[in-house]
C-alpha atoms as a PDB file:
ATOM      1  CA  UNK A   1     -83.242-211.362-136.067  1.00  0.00           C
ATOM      2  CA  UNK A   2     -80.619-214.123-135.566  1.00  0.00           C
ATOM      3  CA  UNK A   3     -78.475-215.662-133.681  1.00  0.00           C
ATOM      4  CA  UNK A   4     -74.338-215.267-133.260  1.00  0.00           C
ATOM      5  CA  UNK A   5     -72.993-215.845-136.659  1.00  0.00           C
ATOM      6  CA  UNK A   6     -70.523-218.416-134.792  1.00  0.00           C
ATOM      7  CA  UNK A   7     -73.645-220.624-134.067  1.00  0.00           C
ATOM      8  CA  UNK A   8     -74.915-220.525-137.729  1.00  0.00           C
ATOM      9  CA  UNK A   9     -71.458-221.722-138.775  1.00  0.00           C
ATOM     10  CA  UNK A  10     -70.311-223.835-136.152  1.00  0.00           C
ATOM     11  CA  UNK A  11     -73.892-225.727-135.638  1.00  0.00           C
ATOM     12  CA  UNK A  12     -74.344-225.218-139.543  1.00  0.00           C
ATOM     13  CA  UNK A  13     -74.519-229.427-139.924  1.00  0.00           C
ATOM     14  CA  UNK A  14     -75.997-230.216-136.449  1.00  0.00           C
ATOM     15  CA  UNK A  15     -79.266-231.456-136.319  1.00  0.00           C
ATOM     16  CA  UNK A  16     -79.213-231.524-132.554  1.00  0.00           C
ATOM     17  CA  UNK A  17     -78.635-228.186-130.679  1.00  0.00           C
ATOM     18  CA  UNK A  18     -77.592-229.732-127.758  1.00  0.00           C
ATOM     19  CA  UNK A  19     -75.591-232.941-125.753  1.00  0.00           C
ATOM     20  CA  UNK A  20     -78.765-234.986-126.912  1.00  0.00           C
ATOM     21  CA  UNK A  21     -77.985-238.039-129.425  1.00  0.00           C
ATOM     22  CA  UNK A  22     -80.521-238.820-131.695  1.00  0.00           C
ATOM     23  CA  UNK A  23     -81.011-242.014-129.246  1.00  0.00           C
ATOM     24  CA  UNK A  24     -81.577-239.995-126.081  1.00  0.00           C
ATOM     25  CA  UNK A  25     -84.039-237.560-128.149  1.00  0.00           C
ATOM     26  CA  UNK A  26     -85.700-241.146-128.854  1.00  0.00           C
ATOM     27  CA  UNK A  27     -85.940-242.127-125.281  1.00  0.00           C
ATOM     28  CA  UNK A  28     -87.052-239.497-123.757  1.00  0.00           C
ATOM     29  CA  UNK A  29     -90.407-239.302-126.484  1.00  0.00           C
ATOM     30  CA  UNK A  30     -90.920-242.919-125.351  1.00  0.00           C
ATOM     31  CA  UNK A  31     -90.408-242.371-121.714  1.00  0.00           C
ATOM     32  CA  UNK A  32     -93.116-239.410-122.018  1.00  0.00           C
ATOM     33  CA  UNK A  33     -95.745-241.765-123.985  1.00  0.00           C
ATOM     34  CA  UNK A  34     -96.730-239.571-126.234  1.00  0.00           C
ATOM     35  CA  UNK A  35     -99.989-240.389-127.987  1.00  0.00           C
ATOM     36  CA  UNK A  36    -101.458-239.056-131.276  1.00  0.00           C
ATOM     37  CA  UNK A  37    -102.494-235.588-131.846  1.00  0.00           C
ATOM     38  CA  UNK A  38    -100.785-234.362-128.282  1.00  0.00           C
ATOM     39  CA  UNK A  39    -100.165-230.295-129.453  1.00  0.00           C
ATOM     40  CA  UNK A  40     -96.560-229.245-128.370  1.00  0.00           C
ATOM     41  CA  UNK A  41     -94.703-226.017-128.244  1.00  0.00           C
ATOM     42  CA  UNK A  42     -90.987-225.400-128.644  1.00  0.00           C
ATOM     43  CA  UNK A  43     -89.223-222.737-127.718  1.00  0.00           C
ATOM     44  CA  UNK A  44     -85.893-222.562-129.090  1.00  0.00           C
ATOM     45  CA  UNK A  45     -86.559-225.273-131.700  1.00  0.00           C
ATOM     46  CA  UNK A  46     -83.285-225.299-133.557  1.00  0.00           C
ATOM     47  CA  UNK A  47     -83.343-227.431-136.577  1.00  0.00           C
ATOM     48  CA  UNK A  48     -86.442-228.914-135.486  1.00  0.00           C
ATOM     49  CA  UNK A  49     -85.363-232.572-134.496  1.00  0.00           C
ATOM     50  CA  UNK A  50     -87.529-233.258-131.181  1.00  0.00           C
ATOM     51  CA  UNK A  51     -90.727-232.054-132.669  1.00  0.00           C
ATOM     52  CA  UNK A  52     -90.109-233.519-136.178  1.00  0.00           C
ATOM     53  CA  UNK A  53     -89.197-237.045-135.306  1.00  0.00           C
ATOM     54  CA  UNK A  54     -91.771-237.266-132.606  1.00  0.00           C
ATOM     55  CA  UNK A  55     -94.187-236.125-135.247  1.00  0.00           C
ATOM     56  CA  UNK A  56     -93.260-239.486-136.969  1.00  0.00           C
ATOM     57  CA  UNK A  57     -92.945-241.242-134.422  1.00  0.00           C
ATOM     58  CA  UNK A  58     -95.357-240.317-132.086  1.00  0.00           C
ATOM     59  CA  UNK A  59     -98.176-238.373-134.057  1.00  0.00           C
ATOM     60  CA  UNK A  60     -97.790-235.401-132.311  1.00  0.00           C
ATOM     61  CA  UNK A  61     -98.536-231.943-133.857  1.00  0.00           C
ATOM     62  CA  UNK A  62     -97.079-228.939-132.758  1.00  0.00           C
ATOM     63  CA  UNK A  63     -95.095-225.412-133.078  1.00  0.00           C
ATOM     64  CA  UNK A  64     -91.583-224.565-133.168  1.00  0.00           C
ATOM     65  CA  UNK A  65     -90.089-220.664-132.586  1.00  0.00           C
ATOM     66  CA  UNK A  66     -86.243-220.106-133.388  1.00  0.00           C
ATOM     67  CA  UNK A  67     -84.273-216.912-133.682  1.00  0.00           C
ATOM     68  CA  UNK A  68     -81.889-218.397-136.683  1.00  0.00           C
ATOM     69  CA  UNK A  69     -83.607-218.115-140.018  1.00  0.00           C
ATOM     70  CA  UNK A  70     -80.659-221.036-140.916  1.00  0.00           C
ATOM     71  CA  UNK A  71     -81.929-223.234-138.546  1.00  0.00           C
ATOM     72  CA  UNK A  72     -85.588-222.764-139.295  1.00  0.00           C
ATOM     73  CA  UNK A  73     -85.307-222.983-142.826  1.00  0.00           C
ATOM     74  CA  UNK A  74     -83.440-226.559-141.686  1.00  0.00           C
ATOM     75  CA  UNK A  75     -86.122-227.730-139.568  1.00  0.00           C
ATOM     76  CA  UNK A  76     -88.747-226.722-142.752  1.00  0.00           C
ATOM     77  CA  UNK A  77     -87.101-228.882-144.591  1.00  0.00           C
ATOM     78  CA  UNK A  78     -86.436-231.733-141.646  1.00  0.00           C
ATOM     79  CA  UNK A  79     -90.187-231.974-141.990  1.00  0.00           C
ATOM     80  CA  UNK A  80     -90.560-232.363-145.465  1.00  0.00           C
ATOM     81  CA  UNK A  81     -88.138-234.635-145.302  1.00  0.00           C
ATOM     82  CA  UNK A  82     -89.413-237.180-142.503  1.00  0.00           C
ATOM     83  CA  UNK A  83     -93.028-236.596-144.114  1.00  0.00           C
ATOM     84  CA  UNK A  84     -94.935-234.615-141.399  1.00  0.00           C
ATOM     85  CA  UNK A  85     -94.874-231.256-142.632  1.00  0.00           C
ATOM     86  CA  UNK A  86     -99.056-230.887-142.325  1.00  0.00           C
ATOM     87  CA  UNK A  87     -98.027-232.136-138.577  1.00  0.00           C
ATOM     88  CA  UNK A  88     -95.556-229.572-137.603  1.00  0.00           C
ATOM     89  CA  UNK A  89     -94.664-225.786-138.481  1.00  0.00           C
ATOM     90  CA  UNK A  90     -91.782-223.843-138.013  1.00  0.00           C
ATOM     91  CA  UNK A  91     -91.372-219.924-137.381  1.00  0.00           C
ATOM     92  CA  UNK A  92     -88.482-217.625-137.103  1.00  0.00           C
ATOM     93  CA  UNK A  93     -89.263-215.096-134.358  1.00  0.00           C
ATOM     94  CA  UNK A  94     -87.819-214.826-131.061  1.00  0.00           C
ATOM     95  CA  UNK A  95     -89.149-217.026-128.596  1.00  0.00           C
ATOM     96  CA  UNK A  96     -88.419-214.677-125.720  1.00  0.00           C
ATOM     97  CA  UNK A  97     -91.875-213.801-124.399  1.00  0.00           C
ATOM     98  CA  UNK A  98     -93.701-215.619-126.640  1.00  0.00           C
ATOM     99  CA  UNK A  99     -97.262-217.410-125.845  1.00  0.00           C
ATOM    100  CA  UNK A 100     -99.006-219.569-127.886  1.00  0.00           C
ATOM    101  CA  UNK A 101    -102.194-218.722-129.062  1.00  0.00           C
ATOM    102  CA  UNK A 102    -103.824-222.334-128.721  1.00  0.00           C
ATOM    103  CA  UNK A 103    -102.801-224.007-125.609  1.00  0.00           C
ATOM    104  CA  UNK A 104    -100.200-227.042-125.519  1.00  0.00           C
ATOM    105  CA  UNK A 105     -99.992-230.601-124.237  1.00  0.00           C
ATOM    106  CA  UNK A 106     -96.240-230.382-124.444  1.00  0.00           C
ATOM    107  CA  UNK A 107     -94.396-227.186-123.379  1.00  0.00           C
ATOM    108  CA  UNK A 108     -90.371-227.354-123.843  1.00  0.00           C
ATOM    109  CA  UNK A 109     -87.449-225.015-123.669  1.00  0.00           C
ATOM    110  CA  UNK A 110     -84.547-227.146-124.365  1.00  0.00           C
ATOM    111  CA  UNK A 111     -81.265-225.555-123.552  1.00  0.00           C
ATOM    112  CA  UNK A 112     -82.308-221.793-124.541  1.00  0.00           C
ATOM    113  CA  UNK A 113     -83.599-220.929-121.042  1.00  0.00           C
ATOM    114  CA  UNK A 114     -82.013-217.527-121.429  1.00  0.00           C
ATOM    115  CA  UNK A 115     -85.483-216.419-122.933  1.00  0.00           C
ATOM    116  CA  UNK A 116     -86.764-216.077-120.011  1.00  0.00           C
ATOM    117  CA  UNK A 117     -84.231-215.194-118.022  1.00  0.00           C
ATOM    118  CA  UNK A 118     -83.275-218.483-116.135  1.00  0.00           C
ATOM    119  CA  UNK A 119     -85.259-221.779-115.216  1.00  0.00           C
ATOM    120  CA  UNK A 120     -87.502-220.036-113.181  1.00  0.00           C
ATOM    121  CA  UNK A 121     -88.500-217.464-115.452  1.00  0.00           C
ATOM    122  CA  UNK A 122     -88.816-219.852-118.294  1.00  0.00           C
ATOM    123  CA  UNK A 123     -90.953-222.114-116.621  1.00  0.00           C
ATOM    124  CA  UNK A 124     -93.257-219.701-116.161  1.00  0.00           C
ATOM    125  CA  UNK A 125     -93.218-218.307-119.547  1.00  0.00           C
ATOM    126  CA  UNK A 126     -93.529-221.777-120.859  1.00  0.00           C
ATOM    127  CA  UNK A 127     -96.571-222.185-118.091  1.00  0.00           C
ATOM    128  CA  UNK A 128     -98.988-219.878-120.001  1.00  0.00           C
ATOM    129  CA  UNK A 129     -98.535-221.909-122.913  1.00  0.00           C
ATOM    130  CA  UNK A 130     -99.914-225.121-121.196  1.00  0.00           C
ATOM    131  CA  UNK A 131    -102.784-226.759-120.621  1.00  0.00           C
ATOM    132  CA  UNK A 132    -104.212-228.266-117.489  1.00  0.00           C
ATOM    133  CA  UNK A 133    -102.511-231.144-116.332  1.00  0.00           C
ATOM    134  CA  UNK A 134     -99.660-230.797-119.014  1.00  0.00           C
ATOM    135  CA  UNK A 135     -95.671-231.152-118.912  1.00  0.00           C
ATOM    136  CA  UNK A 136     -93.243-229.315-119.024  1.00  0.00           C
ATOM    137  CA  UNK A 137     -89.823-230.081-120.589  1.00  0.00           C
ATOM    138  CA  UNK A 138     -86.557-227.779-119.808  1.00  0.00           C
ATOM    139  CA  UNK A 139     -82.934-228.185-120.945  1.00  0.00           C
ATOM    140  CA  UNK A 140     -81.037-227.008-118.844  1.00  0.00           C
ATOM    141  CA  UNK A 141     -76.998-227.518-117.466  1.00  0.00           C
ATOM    142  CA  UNK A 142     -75.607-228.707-114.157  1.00  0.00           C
ATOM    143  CA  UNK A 143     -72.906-229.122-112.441  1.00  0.00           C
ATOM    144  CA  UNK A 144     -71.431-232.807-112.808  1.00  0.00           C
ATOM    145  CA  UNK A 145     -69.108-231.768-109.814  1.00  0.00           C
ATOM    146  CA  UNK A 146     -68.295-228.691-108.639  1.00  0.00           C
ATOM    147  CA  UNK A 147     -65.518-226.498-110.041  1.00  0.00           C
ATOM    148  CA  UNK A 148     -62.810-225.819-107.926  1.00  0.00           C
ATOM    149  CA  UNK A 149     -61.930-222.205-109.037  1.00  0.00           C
ATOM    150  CA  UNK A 150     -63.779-219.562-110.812  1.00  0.00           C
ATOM    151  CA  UNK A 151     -61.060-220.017-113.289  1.00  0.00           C
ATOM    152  CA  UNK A 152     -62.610-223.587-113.849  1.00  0.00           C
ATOM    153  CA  UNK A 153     -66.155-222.631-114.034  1.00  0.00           C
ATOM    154  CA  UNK A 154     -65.162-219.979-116.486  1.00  0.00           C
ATOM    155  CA  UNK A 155     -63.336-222.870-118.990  1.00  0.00           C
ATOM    156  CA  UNK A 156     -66.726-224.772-118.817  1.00  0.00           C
ATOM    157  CA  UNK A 157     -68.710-222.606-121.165  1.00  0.00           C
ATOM    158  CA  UNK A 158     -67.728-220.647-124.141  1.00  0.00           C
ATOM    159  CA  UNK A 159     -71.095-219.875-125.618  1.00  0.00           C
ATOM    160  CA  UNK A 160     -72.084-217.117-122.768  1.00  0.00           C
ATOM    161  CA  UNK A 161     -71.550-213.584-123.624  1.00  0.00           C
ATOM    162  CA  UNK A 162     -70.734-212.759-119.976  1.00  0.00           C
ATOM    163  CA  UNK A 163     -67.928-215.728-118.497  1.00  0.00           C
ATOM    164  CA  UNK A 164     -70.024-217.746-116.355  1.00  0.00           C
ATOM    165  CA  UNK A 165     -69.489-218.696-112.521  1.00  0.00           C
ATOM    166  CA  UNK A 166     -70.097-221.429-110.251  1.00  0.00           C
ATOM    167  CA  UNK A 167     -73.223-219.524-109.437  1.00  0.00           C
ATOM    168  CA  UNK A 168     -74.448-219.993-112.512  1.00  0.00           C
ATOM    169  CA  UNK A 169     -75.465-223.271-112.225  1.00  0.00           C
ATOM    170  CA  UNK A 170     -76.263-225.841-109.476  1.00  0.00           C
ATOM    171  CA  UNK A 171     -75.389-229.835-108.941  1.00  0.00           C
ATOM    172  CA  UNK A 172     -77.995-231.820-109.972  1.00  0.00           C
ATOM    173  CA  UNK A 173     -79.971-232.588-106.434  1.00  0.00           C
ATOM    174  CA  UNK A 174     -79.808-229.237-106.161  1.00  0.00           C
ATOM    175  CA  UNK A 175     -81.550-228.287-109.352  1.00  0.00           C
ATOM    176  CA  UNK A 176     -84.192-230.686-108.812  1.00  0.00           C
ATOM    177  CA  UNK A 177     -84.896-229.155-105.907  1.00  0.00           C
ATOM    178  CA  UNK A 178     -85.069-225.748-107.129  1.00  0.00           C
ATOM    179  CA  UNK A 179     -87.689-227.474-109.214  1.00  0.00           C
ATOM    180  CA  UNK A 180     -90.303-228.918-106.228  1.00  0.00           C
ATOM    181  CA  UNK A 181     -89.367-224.739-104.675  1.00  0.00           C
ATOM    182  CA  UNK A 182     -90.829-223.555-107.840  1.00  0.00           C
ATOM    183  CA  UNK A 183     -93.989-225.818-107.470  1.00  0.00           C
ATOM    184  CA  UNK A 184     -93.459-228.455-109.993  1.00  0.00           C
ATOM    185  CA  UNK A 185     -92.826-231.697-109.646  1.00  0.00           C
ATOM    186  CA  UNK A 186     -89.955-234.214-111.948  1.00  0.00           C
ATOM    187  CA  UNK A 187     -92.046-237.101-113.265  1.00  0.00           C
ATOM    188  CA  UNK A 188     -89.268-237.757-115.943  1.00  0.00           C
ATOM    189  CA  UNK A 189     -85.942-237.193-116.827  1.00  0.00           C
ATOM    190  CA  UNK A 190     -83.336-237.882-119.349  1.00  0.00           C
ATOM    191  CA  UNK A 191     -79.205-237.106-119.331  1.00  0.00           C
ATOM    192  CA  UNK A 192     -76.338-236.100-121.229  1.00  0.00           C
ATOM    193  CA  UNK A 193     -73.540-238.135-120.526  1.00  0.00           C
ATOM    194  CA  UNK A 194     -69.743-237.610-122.099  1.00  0.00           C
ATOM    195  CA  UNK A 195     -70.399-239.427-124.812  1.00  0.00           C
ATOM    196  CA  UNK A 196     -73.201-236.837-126.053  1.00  0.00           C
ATOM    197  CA  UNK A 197     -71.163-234.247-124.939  1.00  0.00           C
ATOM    198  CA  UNK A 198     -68.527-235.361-127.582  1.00  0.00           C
ATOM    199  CA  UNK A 199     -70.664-235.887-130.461  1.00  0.00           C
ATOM    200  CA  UNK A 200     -72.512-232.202-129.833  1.00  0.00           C
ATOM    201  CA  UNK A 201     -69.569-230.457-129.345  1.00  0.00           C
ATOM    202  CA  UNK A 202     -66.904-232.216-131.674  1.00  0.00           C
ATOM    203  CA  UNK A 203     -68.718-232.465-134.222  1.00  0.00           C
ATOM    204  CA  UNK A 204     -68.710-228.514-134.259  1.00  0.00           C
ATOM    205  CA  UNK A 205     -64.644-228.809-135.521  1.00  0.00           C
ATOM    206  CA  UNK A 206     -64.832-230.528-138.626  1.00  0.00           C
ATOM    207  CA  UNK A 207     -67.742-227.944-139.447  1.00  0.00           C
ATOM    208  CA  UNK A 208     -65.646-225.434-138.803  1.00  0.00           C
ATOM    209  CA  UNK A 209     -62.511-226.552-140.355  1.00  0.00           C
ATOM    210  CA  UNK A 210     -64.572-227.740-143.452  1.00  0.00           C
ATOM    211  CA  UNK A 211     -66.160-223.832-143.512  1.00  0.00           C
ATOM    212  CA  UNK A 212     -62.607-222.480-143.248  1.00  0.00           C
ATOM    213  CA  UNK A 213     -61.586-224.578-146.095  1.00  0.00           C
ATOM    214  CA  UNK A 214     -64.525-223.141-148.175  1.00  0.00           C
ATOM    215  CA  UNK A 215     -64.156-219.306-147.001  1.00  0.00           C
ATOM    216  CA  UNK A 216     -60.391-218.516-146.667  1.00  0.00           C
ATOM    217  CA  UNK A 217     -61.083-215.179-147.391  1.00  0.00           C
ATOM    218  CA  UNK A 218     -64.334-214.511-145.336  1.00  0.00           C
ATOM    219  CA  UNK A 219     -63.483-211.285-142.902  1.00  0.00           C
ATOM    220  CA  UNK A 220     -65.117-213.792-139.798  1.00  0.00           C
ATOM    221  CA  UNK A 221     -62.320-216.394-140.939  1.00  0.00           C
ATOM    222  CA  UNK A 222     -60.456-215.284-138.169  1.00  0.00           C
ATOM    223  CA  UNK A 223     -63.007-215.739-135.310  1.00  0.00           C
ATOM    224  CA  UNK A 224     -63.847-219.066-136.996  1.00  0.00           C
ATOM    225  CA  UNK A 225     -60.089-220.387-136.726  1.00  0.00           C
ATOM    226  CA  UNK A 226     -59.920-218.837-133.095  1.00  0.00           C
ATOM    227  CA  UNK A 227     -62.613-220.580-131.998  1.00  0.00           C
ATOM    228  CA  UNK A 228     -61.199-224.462-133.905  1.00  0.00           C
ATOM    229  CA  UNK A 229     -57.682-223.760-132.593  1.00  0.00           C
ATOM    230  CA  UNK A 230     -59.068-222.858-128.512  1.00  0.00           C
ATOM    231  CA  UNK A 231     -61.985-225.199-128.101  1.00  0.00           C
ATOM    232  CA  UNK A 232     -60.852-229.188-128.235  1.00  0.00           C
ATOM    233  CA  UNK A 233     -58.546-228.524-125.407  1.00  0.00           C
ATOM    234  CA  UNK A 234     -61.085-226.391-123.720  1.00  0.00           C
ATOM    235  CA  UNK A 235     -63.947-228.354-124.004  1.00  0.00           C
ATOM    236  CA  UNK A 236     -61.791-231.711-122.534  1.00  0.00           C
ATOM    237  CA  UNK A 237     -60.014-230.061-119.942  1.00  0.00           C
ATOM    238  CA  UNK A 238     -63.177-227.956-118.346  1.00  0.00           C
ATOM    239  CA  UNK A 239     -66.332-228.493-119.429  1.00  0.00           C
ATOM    240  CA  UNK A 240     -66.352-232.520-120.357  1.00  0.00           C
ATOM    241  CA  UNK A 241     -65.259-233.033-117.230  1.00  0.00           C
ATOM    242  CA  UNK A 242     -67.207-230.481-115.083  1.00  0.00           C
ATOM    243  CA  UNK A 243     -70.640-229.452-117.065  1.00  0.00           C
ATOM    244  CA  UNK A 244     -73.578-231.685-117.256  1.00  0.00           C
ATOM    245  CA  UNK A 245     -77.017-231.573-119.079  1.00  0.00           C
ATOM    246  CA  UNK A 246     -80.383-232.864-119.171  1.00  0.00           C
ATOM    247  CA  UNK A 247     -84.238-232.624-119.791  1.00  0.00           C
ATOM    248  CA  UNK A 248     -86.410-232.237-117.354  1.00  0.00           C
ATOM    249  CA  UNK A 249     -90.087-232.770-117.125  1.00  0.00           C
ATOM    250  CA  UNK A 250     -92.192-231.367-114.551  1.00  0.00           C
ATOM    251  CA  UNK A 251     -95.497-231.328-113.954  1.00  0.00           C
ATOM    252  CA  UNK A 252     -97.373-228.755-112.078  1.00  0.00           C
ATOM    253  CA  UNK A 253     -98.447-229.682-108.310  1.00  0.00           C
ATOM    254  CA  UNK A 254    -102.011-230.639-108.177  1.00  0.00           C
ATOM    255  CA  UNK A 255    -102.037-230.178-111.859  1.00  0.00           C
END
């Protein structure tokens, strides 16, 4: 079980799977006010940033699930590192469907919403994870502005295995809304802006070029160079210009 080999190689040095600087990551734990011992779940936890540095930071415990042994192995090791291993623990398995056997405080998908099928369908996986009362946090994309073509839309992304549309995704009052529709309501929110776009997805280039450099000879050399040669002008042309991102937390009605 993994992920796209691109990812691995591409995301190889990242410690943040998504438009998130380690500064917004740190803003949005304070803006939730995390306390000691609060149990969270994350699905899609990459190389483990959120739940490790809140660990030290905050105190809380928690659970990660990742398909890429890579990036599990790197989150292991994140929490050696930052000295909260005995807080957090890290499992390669697919998070798709999965349900966590004690419930959590803290219940996040954070840009891998294709486990369940969408926003909707991940919010309600990530619902029988939670406790009474809890939060919910989703990653998720938006549309800064609408694209003007389907042509446009399709330059946005290049991580989809199907192109996506304008369909795909919705401008931000939109998607908030789509939250309130699905019975939750946003008591918090943090964005991407272009600036964490850059540093998310240039720092993918050198990664690649340096990997190139080191594996001339590697039969996915050629997808590798592809992908450094098509996606600077790609990502500044479409998708810095038309694709936002954020984390949302919602908290159910009445909850």
């Amino acid at each position: 079980m993994d992920i796209p080999r691109i990812f691995n190689i591409s995301e190889s040095a990242h410690r943040i799977h998504n438009p998130f600087t380690p500064e917004k990551l740190a803003t949005l734990g304070a803006a939730l006010h995390l306390k000691p011992g609060v149990r969270m779940l994350d699905l899609g936890s990459g190389s483990g940033e959120m739940l490790c540095t809140w660990a030290r930071d905050h105190g809380i415990i928690g659970t990660g699930i990742d398909m890429s042994p890579l990036f599990t192995a790197q989150a292991k090791l994140r929490a050696k590192e930052l000295g909260v291993a005995n807080q957090v623990e890290f499992i390669h398995g697919n998070a798709a469907g999965y349900v966590a056997d004690k419930k959590a405080d803290v219940a996040a998908c954070i840009g891998a919403t294709w486990i369940g099928g969408g926003v909707a369908g991940t919010i309600h996986l990530l619902a029988k994870s939670l406790c009474a009362g809890g939060l919910i946090l989703i990653g998720e994309p938006y549309w800064r502005q609408l694209p003007p073509t389907e042509e446009v839309a399709r330059g946005c992304d290049s991580e989809h295995s199907e192109p996506i549309s304008i369909s795909d995704f919705l401008i931000l009052p939109e998607l908030l809304a789509s939250f309130g529709e699905l019975g939750y309501e946003l008591v918090e929110m943090v964005l991407a802006n272009q600036d964490s776009w850059d540093r998310y997805e240039a720092a993918k280039w050198l990664t690649m070029r340096r990997w190139l450099d080191a594996n001339p000879k590697d039969d996915f050399a050629k997808v590798v160079q592809a992908q450094l040669t098509s996606e600077p002008e790609r990502y500044v042309k479409y998708q810095r210009e038309y694709l936002g991102w954020g984390v949302f937390a919602l908290m159910a009605r009445g909850g």
